[in-house]
Protein backbone atom coordinates (compact mmCIF):
# COMPACT_ATOMS: atom_id res chain seq x y z
CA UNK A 1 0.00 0.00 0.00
CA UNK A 2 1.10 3.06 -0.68
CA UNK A 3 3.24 4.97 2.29
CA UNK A 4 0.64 6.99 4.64
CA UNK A 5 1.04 10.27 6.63
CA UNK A 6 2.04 9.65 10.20
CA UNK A 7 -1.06 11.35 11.45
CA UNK A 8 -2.89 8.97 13.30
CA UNK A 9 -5.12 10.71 15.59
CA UNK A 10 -6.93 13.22 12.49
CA UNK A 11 -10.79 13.07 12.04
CA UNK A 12 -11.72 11.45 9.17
CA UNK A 13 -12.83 13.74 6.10
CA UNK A 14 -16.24 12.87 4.52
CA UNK A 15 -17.21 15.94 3.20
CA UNK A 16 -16.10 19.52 2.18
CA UNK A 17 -17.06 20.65 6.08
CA UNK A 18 -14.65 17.86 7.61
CA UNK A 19 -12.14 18.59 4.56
CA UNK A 20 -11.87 22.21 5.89
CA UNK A 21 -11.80 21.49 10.04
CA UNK A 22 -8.66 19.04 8.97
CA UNK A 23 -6.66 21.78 6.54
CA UNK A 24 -7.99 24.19 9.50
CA UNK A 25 -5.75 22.48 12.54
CA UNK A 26 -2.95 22.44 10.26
CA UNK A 27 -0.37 25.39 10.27
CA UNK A 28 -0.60 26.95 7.42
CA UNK A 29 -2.71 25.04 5.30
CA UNK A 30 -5.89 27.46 6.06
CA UNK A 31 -6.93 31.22 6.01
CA UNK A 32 -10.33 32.85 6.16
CA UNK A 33 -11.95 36.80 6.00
CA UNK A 34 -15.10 38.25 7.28
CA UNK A 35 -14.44 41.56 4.62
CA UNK A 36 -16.70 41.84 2.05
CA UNK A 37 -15.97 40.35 -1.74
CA UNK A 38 -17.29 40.78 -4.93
CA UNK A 39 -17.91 37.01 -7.07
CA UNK A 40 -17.06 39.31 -10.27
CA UNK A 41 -13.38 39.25 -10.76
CA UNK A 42 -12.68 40.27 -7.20
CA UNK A 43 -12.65 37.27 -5.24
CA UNK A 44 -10.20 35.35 -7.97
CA UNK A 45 -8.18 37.83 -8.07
CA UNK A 46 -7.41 38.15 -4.16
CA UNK A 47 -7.10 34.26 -4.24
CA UNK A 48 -4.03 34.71 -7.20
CA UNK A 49 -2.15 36.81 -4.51
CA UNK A 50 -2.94 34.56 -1.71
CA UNK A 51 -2.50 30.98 -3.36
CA UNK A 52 -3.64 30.11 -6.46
CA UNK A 53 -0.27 29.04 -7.99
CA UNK A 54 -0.37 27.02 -11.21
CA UNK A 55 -0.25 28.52 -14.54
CA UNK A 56 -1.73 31.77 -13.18
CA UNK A 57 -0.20 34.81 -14.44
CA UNK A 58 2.40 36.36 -11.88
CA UNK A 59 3.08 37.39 -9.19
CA UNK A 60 1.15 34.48 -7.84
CA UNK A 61 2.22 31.18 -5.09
CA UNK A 62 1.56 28.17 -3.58
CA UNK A 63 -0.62 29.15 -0.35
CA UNK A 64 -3.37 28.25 1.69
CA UNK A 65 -6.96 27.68 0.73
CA UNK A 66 -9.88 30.37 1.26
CA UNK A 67 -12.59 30.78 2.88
CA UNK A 68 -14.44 34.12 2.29
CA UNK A 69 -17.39 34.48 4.66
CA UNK A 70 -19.50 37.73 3.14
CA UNK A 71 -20.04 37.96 -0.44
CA UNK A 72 -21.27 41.22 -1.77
CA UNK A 73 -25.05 40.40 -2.67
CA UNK A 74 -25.61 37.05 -1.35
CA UNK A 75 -25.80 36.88 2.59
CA UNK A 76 -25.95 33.48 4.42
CA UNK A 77 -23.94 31.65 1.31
CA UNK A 78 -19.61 31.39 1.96
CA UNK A 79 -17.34 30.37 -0.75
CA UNK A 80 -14.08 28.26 -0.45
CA UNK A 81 -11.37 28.27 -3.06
CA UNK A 82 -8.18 26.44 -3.19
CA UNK A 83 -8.82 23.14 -1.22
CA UNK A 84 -6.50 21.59 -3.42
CA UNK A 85 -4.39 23.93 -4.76
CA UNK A 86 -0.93 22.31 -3.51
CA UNK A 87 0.08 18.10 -3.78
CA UNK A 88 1.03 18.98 0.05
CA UNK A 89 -2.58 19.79 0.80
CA UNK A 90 -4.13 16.94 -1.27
CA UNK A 91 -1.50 14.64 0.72
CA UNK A 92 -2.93 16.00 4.00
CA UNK A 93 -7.04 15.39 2.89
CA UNK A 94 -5.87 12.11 1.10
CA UNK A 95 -3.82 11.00 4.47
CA UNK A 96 -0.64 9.89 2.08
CA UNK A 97 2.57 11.29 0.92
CA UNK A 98 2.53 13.76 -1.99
CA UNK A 99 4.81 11.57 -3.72
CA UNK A 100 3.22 8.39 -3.70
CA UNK A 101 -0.36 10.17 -4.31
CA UNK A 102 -0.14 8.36 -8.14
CA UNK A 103 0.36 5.19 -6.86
CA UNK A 104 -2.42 5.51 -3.72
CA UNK A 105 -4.95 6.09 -6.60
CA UNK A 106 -3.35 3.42 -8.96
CA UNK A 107 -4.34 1.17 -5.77
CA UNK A 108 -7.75 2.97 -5.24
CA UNK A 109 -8.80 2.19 -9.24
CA UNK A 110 -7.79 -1.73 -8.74
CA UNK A 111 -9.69 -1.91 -5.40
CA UNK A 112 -12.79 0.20 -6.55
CA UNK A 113 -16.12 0.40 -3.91
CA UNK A 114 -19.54 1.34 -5.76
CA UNK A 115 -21.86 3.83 -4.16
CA UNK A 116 -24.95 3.42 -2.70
CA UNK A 117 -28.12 5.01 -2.59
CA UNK A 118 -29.47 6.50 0.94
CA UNK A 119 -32.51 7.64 1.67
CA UNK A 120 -33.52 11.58 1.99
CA UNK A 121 -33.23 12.02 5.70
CA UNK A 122 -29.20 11.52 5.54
CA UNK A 123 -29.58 13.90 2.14
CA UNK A 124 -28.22 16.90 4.21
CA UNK A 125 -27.68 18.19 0.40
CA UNK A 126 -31.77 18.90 1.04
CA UNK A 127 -32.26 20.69 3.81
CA UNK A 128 -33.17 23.81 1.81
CA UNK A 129 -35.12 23.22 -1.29
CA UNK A 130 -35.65 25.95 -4.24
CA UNK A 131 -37.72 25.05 -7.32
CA UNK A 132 -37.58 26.76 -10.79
CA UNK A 133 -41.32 26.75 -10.93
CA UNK A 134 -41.63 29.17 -8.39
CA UNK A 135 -41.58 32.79 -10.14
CA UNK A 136 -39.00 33.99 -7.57
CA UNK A 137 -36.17 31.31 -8.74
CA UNK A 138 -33.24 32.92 -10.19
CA UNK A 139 -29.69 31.48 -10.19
CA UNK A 140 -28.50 34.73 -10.60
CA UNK A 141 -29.00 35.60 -7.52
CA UNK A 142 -29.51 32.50 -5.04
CA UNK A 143 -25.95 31.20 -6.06
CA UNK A 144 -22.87 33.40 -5.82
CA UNK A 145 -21.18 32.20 -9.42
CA UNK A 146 -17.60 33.60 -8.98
CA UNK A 147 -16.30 35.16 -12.60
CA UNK A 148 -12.36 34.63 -12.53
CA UNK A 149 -11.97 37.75 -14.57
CA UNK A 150 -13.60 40.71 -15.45
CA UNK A 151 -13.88 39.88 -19.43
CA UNK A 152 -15.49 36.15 -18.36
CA UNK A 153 -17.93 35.30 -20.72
CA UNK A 154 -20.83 35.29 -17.19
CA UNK A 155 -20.52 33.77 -13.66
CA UNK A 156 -19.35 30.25 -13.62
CA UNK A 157 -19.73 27.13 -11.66
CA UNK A 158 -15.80 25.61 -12.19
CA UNK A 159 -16.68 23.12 -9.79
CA UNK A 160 -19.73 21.28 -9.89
CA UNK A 161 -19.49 17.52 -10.42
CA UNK A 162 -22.04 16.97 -12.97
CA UNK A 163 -23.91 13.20 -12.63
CA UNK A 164 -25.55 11.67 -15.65
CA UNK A 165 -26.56 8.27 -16.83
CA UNK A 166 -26.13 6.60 -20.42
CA UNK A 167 -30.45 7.18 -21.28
CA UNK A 168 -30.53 3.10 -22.30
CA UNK A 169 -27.59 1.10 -20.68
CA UNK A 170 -28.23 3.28 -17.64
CA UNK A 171 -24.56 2.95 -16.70
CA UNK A 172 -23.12 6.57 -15.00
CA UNK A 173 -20.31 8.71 -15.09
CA UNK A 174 -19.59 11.92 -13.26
CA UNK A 175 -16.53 14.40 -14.25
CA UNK A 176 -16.61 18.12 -13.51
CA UNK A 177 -17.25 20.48 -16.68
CA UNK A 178 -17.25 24.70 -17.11
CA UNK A 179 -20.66 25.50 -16.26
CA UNK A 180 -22.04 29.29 -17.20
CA UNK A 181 -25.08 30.75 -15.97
CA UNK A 182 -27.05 32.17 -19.19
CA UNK A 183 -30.65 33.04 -17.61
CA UNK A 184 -32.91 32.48 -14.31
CA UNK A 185 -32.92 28.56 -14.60
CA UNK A 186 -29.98 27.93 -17.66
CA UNK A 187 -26.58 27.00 -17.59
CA UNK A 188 -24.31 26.33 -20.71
CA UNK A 189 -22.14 23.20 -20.36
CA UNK A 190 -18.95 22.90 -22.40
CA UNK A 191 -18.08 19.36 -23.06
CA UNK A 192 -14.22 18.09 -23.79
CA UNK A 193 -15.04 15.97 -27.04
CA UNK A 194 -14.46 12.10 -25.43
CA UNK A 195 -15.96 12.60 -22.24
CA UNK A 196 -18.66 10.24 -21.38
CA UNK A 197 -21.20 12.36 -20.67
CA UNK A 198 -21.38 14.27 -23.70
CA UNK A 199 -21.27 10.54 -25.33
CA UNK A 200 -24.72 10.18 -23.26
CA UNK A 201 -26.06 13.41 -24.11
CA UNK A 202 -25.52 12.52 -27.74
CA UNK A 203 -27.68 9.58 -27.62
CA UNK A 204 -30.15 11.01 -25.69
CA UNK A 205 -30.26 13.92 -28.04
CA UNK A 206 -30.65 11.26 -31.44
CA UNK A 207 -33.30 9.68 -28.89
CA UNK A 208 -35.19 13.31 -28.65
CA UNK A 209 -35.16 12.72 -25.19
CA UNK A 210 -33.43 15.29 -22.24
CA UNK A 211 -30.83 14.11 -20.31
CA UNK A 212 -31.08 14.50 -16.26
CA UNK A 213 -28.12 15.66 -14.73
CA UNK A 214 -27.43 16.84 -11.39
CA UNK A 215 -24.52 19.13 -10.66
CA UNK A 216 -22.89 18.63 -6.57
CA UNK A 217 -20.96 21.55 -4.97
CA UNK A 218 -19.09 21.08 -2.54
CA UNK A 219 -18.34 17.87 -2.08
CA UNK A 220 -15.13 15.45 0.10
CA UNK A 221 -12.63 15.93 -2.27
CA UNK A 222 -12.02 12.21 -2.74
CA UNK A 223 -14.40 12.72 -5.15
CA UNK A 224 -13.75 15.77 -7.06
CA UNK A 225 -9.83 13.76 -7.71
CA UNK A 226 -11.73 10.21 -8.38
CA UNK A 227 -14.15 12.09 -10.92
CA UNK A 228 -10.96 13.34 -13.07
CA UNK A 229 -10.26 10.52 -13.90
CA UNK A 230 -10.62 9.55 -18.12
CA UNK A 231 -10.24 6.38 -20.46
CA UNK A 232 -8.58 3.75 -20.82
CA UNK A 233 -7.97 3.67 -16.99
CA UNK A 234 -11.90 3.93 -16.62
CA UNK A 235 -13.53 3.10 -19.64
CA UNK A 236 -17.06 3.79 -20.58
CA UNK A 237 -19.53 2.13 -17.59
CA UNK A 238 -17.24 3.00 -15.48
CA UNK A 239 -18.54 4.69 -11.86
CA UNK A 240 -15.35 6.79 -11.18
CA UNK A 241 -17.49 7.32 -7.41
CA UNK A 242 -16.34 3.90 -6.90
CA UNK A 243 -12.63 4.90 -7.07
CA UNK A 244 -13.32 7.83 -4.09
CA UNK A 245 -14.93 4.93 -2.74
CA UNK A 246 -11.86 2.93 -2.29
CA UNK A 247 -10.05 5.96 -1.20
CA UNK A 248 -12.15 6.49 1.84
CA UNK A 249 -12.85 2.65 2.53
CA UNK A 250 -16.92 3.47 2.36
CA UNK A 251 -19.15 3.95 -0.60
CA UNK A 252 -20.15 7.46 -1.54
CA UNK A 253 -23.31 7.68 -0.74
CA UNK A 254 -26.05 9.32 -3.35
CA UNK A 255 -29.27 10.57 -3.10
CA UNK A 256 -32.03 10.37 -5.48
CA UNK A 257 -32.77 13.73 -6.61
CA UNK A 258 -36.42 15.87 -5.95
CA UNK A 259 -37.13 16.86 -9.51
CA UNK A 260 -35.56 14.31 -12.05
CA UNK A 261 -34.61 11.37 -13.05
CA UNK A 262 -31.39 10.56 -11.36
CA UNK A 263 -29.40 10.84 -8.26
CA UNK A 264 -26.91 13.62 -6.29
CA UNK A 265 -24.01 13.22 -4.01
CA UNK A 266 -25.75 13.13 -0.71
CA UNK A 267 -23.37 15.03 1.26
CA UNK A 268 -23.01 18.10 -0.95
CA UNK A 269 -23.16 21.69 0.15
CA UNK A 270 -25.45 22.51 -3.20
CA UNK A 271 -27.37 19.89 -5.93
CA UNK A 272 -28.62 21.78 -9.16
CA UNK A 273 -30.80 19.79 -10.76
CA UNK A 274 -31.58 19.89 -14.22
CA UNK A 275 -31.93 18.17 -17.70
CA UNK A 276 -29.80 18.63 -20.70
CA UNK A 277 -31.65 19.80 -23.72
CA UNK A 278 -31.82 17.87 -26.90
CA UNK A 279 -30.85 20.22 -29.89
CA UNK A 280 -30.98 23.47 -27.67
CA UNK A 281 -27.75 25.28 -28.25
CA UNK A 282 -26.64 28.94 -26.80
CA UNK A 283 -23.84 31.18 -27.51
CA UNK A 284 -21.43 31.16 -24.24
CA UNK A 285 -21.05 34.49 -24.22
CA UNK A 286 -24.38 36.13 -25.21
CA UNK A 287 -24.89 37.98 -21.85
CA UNK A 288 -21.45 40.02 -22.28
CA UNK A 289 -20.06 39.89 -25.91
CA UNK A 290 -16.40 39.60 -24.68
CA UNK A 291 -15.34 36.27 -26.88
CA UNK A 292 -14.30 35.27 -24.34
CA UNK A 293 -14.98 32.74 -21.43
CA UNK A 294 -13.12 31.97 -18.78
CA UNK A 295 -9.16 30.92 -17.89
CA UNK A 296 -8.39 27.45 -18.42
CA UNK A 297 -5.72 25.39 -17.19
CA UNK A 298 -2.55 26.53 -19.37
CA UNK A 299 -2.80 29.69 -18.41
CA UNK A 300 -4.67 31.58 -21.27
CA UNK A 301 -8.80 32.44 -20.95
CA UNK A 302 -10.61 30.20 -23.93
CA UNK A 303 -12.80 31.42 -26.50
CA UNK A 304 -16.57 31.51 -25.34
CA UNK A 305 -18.45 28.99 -27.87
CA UNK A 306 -20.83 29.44 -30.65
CA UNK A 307 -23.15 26.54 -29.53
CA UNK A 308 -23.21 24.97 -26.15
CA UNK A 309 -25.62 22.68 -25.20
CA UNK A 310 -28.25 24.15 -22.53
CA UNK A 311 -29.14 22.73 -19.11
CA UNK A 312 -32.36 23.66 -18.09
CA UNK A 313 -32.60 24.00 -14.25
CA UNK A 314 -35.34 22.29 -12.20
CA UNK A 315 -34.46 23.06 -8.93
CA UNK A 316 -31.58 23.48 -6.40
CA UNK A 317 -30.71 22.18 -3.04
CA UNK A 318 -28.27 23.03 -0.59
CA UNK A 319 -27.35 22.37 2.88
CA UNK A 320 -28.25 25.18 5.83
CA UNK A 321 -25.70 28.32 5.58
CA UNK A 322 -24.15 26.76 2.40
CA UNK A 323 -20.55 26.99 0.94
CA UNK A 324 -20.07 27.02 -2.66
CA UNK A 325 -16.51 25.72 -3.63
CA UNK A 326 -14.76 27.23 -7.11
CA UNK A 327 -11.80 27.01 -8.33
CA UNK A 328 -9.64 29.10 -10.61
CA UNK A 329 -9.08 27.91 -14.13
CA UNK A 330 -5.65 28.16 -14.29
CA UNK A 331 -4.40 27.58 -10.08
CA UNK A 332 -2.65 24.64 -9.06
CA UNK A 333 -5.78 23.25 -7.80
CA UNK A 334 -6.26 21.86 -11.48
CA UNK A 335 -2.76 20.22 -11.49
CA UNK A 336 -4.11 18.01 -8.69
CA UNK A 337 -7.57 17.35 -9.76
CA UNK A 338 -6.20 16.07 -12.92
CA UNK A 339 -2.52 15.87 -12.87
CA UNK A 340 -2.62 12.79 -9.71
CA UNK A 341 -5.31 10.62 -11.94
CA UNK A 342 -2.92 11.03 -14.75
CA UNK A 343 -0.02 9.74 -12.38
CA UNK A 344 -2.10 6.96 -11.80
CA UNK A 345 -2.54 6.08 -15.23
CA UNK A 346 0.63 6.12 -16.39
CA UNK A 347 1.69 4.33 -13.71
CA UNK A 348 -0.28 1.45 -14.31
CA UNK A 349 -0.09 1.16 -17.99
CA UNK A 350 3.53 0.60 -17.93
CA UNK A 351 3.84 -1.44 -15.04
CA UNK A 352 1.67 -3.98 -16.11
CA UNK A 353 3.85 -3.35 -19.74
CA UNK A 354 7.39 -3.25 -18.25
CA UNK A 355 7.15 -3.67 -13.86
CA UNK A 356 9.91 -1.83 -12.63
CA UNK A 357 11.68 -0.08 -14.97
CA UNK A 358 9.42 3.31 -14.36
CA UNK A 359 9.81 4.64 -9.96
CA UNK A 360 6.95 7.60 -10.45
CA UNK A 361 5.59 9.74 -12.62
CA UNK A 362 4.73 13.80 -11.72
CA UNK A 363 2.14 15.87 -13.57
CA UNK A 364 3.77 18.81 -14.01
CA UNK A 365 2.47 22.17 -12.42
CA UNK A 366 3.44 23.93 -16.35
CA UNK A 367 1.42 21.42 -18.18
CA UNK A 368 -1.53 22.13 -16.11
CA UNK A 369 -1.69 18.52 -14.97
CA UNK A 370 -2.18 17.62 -18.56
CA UNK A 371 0.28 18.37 -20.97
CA UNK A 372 3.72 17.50 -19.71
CA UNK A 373 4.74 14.36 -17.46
CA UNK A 374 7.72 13.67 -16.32
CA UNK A 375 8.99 9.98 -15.76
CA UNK A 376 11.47 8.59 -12.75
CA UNK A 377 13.22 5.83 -14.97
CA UNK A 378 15.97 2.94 -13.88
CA UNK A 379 18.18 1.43 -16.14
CA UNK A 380 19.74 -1.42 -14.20
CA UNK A 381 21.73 -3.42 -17.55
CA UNK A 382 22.41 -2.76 -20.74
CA UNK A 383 19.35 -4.25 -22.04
CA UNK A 384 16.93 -1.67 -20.14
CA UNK A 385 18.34 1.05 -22.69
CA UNK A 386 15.81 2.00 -24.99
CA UNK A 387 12.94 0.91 -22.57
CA UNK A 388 12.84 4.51 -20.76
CA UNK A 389 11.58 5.88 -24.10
CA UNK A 390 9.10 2.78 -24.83
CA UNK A 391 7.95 4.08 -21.54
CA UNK A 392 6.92 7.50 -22.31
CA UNK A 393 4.84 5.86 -25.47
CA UNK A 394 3.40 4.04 -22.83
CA UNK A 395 2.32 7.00 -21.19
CA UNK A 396 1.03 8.54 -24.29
CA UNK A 397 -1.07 5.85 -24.70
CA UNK A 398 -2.70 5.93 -21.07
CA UNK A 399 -3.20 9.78 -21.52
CA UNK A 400 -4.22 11.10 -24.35
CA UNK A 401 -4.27 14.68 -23.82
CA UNK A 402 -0.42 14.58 -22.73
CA UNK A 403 1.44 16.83 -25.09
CA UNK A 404 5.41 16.18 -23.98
CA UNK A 405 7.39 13.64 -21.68
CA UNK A 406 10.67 14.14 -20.16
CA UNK A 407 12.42 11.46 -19.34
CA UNK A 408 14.72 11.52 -16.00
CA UNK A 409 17.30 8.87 -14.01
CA UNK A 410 16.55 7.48 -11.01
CA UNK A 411 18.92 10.58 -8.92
CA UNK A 412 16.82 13.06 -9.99
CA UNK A 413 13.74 14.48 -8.30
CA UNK A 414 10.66 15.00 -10.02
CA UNK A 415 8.99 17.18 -8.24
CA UNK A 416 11.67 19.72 -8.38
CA UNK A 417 11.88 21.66 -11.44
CA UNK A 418 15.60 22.56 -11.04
CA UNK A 419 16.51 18.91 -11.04
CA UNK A 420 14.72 18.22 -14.01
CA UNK A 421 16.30 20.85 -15.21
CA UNK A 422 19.53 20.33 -14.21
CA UNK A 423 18.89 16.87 -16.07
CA UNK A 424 18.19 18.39 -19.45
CA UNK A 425 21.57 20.66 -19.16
CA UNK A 426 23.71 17.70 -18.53
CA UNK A 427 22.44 14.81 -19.55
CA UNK A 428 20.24 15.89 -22.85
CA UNK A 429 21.59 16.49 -26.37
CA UNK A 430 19.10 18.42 -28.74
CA UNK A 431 19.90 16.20 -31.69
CA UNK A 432 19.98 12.75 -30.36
CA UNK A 433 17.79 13.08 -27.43
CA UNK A 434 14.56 14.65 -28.55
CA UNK A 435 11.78 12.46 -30.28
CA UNK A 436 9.14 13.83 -32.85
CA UNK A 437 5.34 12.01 -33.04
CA UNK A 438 3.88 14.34 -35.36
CA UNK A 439 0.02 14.76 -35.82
CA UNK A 440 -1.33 13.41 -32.55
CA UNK A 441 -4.81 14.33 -31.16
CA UNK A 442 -3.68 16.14 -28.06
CA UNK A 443 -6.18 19.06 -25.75
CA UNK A 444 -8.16 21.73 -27.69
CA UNK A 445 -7.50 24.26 -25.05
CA UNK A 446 -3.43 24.78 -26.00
CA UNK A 447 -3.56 27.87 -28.12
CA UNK A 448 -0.56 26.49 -29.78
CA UNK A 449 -2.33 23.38 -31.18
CA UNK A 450 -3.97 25.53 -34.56
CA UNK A 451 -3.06 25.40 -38.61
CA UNK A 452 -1.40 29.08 -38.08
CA UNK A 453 1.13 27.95 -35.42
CA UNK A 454 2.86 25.25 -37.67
CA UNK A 455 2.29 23.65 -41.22
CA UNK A 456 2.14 20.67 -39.59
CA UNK A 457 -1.33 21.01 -37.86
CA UNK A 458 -4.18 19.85 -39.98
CA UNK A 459 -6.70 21.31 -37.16
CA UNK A 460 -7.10 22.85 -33.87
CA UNK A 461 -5.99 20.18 -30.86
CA UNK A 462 -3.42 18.57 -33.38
CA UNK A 463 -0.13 18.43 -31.40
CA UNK A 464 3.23 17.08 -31.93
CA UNK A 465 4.14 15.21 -29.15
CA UNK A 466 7.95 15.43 -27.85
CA UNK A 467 9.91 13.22 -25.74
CA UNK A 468 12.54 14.47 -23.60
CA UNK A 469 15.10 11.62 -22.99
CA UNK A 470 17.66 13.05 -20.32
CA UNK A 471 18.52 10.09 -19.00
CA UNK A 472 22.26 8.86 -18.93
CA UNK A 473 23.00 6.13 -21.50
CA UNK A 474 23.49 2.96 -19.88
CA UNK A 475 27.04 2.84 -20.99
CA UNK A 476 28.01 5.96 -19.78
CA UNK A 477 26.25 6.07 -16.41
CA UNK A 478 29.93 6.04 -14.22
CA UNK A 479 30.69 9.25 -15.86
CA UNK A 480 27.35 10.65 -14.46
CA UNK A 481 27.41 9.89 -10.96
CA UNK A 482 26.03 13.10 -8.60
CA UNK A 483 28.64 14.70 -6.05
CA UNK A 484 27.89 12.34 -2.84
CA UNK A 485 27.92 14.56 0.43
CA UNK A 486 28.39 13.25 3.78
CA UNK A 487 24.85 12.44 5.58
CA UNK A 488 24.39 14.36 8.86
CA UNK A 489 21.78 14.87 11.80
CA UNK A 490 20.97 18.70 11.03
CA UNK A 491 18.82 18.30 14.04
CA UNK A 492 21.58 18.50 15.77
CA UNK A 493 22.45 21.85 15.03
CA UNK A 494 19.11 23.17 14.26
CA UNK A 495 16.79 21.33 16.62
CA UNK A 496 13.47 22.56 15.08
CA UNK A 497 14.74 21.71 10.95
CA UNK A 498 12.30 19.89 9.34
């Protein structure tokens, strides 16, 4: 099993209330203000000074998460930000090591625990109930929809994990999507093409039926990392609540929802229920005009679509006094919600291909989580050369949307970008070292992917993907052995060191 924190006497986390009393009785990790906010462009852009980190533009650091406590224009609602905005902080809520985060939810996948169904008086996501029949329902002002910026196509829901079931098989799926409020009781939904949901939405839509969805705020975070997970590690039918499942030893437990068709996460903070239109499309941005809609991970704010599909709103839930988590596009919260499933895919993909020739695998923070990996390799004969870079096709293969791969030795840490650095200035040759795989479907969302970057992209999300191979040839590894220093007790010059 993968190594644990020492931390023996913690509470147990279960849901986004005990998530914050842990990361609250932890130096550091925690931080909270009773001065009024704005949701439009003010509260993200306090959180980029305080601890957003990630791609976000600079001056910007890893910090602790937020609580703000009065929002401007909707009393009795507080909104958290940056939960898991550092692989230290996911380590604490996860109770396991940063580094061996990849290989806890490697184990979590293989040792996967389906949810179950409760009934509505543990449904504490339904203590308040609000339905879109009633005249007075507006989501534009019951919900405090943060914008990240003050060009954002409207407010935004960046982190609502959106439930939905195939309309036939009735297998489910949940994944978290860019959700923007459009009217009283709509929300545009932009879909990555793959994702399974959109796959359901498409038949349901050839059916001429509407897909139910529900969309949970504020949930344990178990959940928001299991539910970034993508194929082939969980293929289609796959319940990624089953992997938070196995992460917490208990089922998730859902709730069947008030107004449609399907069921919530039980423990939420807010449910919006809804169903997804068939052949109902809306321009993203048709409320502001900016073309534009809101920062994604790599740093830059995406286009706002010409045609989103539309989920009409039937009600929403919440919990008494509620908290509505967001997150910004771009902060290192991203890296972890998708960066440690990656880990976990790669990992297992080339174990089962080649055990023990790859030691871990890091998501980088610069890739978003997405685009760049880097690889721990271990060449122990002369036969393993070669292997390192059948490795990183490997991981290519278990993630689609990775764009480059750098290749390291076993000496080298990778979760410290001056060692992978280092790596590339003294173990890396341009000429020899880099590989080319043309014309490879990569992530829409990298602005560098289009026909007027390089001849060589037929369309938008066409990538060449790049290996980095900075490892040592096998042959030449005694001339590449690291200055050894002597090992020491610094505690005993510096009692408190850590």
């Amino acid at each position: 099993m993968s190594e644990q924190n020492p931390n023996t006497d913690r509470q147990p986390v279960q849901d986004l209330r005990s998530a914050i009393a842990l990361l609250e009785s932890i130096a550091g990790e925690f931080v909270s203000t009773d001065v009024e906010v704005d949701p439009e462009a003010e509260l993200s852009g306090v959180y980029r000074y305080v601890g957003a980190g990630g791609t976000c533009q600079r001056p910007t650091r890893k910090g602790p998460a937020m609580m703000f406590n009065t929002i401007k224009g909707f009393p009795g609602v507080r909104v958290v930000t940056g939960l898991m905005s550092t692989r230290e902080r996911v380590g604490h809520l996860l109770n396991c090591a940063p580094e061996r985060l990849g290989f806890l939810l490697k184990e979590s996948v293989a040792n996967a625990i389906a949810p179950v169904v409760v009934g509505k008086e543990k449904a504490v996501c339904q203590e308040v109930v609000h339905l879109a029949s009633d005249p007075a329902f507006d989501l534009r002002t019951l919900l405090p929809a943060p914008t990240n910026t003050e060009e954002d196509a409207g407010p935004y829901f960046t982190m609502g994990l959106c439930y939905a079931s195939d309309p036939e098989t009735k297998q489910s799926d949940i994944t978290i999507h860019r959700l923007c409020i459009q009217s009283r009781d709509e929300l545009s939904m932009w879909l990555t093409p793959g994702r399974h949901i959109d796959a359901f939405r498409e038949k349901a839509e050839r059916l001429g039926q509407a897909l139910p969805i529900s969309i949970s705020i504020g949930v344990d975070p178990a959940i928001e990392i299991a539910a970034c997970f993508e194929p082939p590690t969980t293929p289609l039918g796959f319940n990624e609540l089953s992997i938070a499942g196995a992460l917490r030893g208990k089922a998730v437990e859902l709730v069947n929802c008030l107004t449609i068709d399907e069921r919530a996460i039980a423990h939420a903070e807010i449910v919006i229920e809804g169903e997804l239109l068939p052949n109902v499309r809306v321009r993203e941005d048709q409320n502001t005009h900016t073309g534009k809609a809101m920062p994604e991970f790599p740093g830059y704010t995406g286009e706002a679509k010409a045609a989103l599909p539309v989920i009409k709103v039937k009600a929403v839930t919440y919990r008494k006094h509620p908290i509505l988590q967001t997150t910004l596009g771009p902060s290192g919260e991203h890296v972890s919600m998708a960066g440690i499933p990656t880990e976990a895919s790669i990992l297992d993909m080339i174990e089962r291909a080649m055990p023990g020739r790859v030691l871990n695998v890091h998501a980088h923070t610069s890739g978003g989580g997405k685009l760049l990996a880097v690889l721990q390799c271990k060449k122990a004969s002369p036969v393993d050369e070669g292997r390192q870079r059948q490795a990183a096709l490997l991981a290519f293969a278990a993630f689609s949307e990775l764009k480059h791969v750098i290749l390291v030795d076993e000496d080298v840490d990778i979760f410290d970008t001056d060692d992978i650095l280092w790596a590339m200035q003294t173990r890396y040759q341009g000429d020899v070292d880099t590989v080319f795989i043309p014309g490879v479907r990569c992530h829409p969302l990298d602005p560098s992917q289009v026909p007027e970057y390089s001849p060589s992209i037929s369309q938008q999300g066409v990538s060449c993907k790049t290996i980095f191979d900075c490892t040592v040839p096998f042959h030449l590894k005694a001339h590449f052995v690291r200055s050894k220093f002597k090992k020491v007790d610094v505690r005993k010059f510096l009692p408190d060191f850590k």
